[in-house]
C-alpha atoms as a PDB file:
ATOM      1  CA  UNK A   1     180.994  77.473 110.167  1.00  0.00           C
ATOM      2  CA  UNK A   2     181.966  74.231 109.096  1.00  0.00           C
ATOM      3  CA  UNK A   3     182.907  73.501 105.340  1.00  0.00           C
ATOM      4  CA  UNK A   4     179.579  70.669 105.230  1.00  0.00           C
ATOM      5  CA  UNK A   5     177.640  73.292 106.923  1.00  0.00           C
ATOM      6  CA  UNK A   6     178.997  76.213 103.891  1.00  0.00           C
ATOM      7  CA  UNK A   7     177.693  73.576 101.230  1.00  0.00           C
ATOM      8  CA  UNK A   8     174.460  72.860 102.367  1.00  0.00           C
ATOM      9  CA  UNK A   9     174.101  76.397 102.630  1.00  0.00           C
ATOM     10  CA  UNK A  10     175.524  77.116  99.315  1.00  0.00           C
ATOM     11  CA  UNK A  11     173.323  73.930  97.863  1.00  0.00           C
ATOM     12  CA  UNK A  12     170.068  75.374  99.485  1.00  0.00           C
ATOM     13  CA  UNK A  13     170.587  78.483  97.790  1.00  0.00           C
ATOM     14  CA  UNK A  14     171.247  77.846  94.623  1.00  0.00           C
ATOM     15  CA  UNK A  15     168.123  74.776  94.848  1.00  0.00           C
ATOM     16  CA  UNK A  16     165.735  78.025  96.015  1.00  0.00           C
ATOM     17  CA  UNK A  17     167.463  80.562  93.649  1.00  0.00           C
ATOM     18  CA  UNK A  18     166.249  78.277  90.499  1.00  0.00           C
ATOM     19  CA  UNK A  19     163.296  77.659  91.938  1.00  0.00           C
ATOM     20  CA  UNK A  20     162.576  81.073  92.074  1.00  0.00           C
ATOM     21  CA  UNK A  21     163.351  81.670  87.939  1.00  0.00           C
ATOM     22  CA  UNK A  22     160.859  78.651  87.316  1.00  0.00           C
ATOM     23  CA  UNK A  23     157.999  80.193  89.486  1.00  0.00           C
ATOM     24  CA  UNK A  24     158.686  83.485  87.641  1.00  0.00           C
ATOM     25  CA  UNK A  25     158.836  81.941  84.119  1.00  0.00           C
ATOM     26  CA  UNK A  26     155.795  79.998  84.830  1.00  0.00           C
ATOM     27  CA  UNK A  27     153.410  83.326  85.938  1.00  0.00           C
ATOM     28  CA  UNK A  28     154.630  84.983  82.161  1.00  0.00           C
ATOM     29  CA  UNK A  29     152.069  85.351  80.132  1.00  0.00           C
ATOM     30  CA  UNK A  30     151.576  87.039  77.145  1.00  0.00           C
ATOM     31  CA  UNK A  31     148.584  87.454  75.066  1.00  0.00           C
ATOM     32  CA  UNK A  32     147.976  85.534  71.669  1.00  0.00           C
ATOM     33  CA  UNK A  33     145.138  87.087  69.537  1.00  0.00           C
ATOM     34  CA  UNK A  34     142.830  84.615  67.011  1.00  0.00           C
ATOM     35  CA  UNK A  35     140.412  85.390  64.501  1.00  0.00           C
ATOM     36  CA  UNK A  36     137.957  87.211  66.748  1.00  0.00           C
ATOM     37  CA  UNK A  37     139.467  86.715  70.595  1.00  0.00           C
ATOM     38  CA  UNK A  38     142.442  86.478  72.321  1.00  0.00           C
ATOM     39  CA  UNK A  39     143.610  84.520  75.712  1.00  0.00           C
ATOM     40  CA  UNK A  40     146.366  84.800  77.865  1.00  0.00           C
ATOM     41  CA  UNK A  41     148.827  81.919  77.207  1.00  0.00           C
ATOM     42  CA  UNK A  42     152.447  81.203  78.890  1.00  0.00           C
ATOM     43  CA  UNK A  43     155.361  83.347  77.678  1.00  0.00           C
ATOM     44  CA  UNK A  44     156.407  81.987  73.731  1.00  0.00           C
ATOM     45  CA  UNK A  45     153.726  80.153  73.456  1.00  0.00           C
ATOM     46  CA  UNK A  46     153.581  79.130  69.931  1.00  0.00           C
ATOM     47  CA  UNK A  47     150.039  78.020  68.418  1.00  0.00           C
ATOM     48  CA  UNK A  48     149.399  76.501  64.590  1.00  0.00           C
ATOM     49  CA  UNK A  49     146.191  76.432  62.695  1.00  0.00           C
ATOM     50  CA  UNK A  50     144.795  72.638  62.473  1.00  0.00           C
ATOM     51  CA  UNK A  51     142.988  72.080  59.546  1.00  0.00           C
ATOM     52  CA  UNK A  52     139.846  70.049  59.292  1.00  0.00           C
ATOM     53  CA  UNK A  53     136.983  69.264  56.791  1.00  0.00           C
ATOM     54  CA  UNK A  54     134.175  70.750  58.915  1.00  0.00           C
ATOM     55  CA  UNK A  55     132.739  74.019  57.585  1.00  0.00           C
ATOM     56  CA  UNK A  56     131.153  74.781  61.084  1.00  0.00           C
ATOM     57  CA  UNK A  57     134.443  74.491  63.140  1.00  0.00           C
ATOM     58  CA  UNK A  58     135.424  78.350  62.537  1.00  0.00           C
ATOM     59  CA  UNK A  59     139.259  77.977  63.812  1.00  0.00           C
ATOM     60  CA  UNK A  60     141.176  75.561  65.545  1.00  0.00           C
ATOM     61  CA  UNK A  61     144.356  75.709  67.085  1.00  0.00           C
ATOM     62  CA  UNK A  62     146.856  73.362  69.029  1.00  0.00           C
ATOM     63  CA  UNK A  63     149.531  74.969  71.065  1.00  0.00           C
ATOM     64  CA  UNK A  64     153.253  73.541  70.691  1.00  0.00           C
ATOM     65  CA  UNK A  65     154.752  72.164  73.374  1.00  0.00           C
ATOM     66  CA  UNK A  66     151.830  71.988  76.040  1.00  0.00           C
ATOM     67  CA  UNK A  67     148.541  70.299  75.872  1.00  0.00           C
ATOM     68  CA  UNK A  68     146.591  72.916  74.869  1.00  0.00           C
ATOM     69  CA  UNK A  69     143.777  73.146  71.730  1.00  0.00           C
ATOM     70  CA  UNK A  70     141.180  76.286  71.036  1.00  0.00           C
ATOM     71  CA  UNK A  71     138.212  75.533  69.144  1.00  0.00           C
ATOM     72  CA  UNK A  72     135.931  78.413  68.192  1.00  0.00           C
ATOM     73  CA  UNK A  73     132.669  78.118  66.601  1.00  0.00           C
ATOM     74  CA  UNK A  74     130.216  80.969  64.862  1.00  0.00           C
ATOM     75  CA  UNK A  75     127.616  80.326  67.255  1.00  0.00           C
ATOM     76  CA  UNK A  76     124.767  81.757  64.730  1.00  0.00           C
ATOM     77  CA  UNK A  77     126.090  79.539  61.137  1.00  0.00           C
ATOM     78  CA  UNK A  78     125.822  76.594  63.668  1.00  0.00           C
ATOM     79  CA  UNK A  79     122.165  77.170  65.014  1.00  0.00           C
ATOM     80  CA  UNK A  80     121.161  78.966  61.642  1.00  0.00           C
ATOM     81  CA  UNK A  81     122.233  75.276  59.869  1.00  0.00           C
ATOM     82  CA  UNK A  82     120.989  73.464  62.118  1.00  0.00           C
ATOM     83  CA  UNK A  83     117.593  74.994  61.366  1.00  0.00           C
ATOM     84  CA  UNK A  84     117.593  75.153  57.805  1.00  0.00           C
ATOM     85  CA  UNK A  85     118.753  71.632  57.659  1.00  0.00           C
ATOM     86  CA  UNK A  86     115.937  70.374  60.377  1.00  0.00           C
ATOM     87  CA  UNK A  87     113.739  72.883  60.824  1.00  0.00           C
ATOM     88  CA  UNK A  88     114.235  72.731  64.362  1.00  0.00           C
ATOM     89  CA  UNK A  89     115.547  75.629  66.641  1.00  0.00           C
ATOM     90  CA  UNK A  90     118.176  74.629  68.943  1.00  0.00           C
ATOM     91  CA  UNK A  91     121.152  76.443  71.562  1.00  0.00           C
ATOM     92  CA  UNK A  92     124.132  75.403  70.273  1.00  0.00           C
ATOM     93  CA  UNK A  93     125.988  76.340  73.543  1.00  0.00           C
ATOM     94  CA  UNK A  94     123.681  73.861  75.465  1.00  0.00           C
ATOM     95  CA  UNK A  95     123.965  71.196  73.143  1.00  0.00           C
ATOM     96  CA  UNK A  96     127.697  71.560  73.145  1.00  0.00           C
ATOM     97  CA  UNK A  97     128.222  71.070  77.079  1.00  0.00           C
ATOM     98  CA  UNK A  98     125.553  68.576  77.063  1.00  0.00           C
ATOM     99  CA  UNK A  99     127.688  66.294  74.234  1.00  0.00           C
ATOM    100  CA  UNK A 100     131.194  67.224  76.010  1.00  0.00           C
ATOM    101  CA  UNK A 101     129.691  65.883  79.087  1.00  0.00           C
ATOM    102  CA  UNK A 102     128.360  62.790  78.047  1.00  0.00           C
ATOM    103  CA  UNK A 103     128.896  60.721  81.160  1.00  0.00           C
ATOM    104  CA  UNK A 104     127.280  60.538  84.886  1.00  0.00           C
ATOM    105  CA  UNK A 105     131.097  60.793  85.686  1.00  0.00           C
ATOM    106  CA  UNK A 106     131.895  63.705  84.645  1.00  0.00           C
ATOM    107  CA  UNK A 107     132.046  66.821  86.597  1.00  0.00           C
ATOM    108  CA  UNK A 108     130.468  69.849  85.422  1.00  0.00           C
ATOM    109  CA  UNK A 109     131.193  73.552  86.882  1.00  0.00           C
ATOM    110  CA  UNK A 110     129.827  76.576  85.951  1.00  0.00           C
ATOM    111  CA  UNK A 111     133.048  79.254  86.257  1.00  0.00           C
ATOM    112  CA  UNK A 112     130.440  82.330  85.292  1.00  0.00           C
ATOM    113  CA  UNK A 113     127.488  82.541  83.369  1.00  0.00           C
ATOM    114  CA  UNK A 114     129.819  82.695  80.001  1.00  0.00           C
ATOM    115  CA  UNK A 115     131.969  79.389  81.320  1.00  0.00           C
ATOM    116  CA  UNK A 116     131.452  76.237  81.886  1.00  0.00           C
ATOM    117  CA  UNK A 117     134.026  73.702  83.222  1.00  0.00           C
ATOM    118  CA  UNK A 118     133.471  69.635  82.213  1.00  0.00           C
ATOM    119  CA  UNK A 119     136.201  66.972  83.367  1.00  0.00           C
ATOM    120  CA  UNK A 120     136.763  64.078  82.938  1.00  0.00           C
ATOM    121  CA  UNK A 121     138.222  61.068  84.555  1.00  0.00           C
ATOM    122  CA  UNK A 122     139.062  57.951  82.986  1.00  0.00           C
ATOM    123  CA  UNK A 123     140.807  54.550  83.921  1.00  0.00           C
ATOM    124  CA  UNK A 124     143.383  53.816  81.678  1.00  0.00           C
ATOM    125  CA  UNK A 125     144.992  50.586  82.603  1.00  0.00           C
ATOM    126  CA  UNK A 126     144.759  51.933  86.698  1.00  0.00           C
ATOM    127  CA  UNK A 127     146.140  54.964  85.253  1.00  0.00           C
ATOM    128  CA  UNK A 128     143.702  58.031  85.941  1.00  0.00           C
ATOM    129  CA  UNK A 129     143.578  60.488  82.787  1.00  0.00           C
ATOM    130  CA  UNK A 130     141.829  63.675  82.832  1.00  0.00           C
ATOM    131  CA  UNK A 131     140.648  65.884  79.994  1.00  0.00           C
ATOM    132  CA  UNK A 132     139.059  69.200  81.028  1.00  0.00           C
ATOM    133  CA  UNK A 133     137.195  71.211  78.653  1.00  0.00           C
ATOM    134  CA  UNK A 134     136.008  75.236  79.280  1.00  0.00           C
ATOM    135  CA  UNK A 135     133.353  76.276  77.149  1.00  0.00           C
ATOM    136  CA  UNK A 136     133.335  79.762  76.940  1.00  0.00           C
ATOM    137  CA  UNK A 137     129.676  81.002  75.162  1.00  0.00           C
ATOM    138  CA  UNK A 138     127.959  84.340  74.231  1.00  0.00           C
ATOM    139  CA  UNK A 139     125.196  85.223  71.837  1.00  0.00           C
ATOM    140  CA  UNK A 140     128.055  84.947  69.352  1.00  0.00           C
ATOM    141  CA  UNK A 141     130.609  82.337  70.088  1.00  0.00           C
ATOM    142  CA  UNK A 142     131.307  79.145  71.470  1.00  0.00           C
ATOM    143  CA  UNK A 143     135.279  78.326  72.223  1.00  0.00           C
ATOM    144  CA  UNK A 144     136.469  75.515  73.276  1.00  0.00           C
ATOM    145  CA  UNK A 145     139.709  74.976  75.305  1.00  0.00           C
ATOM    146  CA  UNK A 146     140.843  71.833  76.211  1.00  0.00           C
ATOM    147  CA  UNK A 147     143.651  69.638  77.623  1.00  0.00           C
ATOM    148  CA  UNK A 148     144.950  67.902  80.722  1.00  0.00           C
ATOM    149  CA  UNK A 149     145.539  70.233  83.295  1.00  0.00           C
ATOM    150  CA  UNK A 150     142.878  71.403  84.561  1.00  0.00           C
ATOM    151  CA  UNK A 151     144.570  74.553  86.274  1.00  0.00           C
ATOM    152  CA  UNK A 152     146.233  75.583  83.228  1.00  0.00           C
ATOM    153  CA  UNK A 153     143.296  75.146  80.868  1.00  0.00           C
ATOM    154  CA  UNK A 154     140.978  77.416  83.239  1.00  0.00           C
ATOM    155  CA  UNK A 155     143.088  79.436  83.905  1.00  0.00           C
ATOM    156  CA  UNK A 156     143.397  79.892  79.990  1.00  0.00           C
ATOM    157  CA  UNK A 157     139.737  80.006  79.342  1.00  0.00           C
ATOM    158  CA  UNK A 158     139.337  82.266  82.002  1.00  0.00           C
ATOM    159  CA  UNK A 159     141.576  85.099  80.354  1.00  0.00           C
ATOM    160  CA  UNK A 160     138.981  84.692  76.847  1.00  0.00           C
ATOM    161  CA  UNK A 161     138.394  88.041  75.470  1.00  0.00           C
ATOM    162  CA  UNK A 162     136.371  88.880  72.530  1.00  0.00           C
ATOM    163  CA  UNK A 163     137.845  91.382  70.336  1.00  0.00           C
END
């Protein structure tokens, strides 16, 4: 074997040896408990509490490092204020997907009868962005998790367990 030959060999191996430690790294997961549910999120995945002035958000957190934020709501306080505020009855969850998905545009998937998929697509100066939303709802909760990959984030919502 020629020495060119021995370091395109040598090149090719080392290009799929670290390929193969990125693939690995990428299917760790670990899982990162809340309030009242955890998910399965990348390995050292680090998350921090935002805060906000809105007494019915009941956590929120934003993931460091990836574009990643968890919203969860008390599904009952919402509808129960609602009502006592209006007087009118309404399904939280519902209302929630139908304000996510505000545009014609947007495509809406239901991933089980507990998760529902919006994206959406938007021209930003002929760039396309995407924002995909899961919103995982029970009799209980409605979470929220949302970013730009739209693998990534179902993928995340799809691991939602209530504790």
């Amino acid at each position: 074997m020629n020495k060119t030959k021995r370091n395109l060999m040598i090149i090719i191996i080392v290009i799929l040896f670290l390929t193969s430690i990125v693939v690995f790294l990428n299917f760790q997961k670990e899982t990162v408990e809340f309030e009242d549910f955890s998910v399965e999120a990348p390995l050292g995945s680090s998350f921090g509490k935002v805060k906000e002035n809105d007494d019915l958000i009941k956590e929120m957190y934003r993931c460091y490092g990836e574009d990643l934020t968890i919203t969860s709501f008390d599904k009952g306080y919402v509808e129960d204020t609602y009502y006592n505020n209006t007087g009118e009855r309404i399904d939280f969850s519902k209302s929630m997907i139908e304000n996510i998905s505000g545009s014609d545009n947007d495509e809406l998937k239901e991933l089980s009868p507990n998760l529902t998929q919006i994206i959406q697509k938007t021209d930003m100066n002929g760039y396309e962005d995407t924002d995909v939303a899961c919103i995982y709802h029970d009799d209980d909760h409605v979470i929220i998790i949302e970013g730009g990959d739209e693998k990534f984030i179902t993928e995340i919502a799809k691991s939602i367990k209530i504790l």
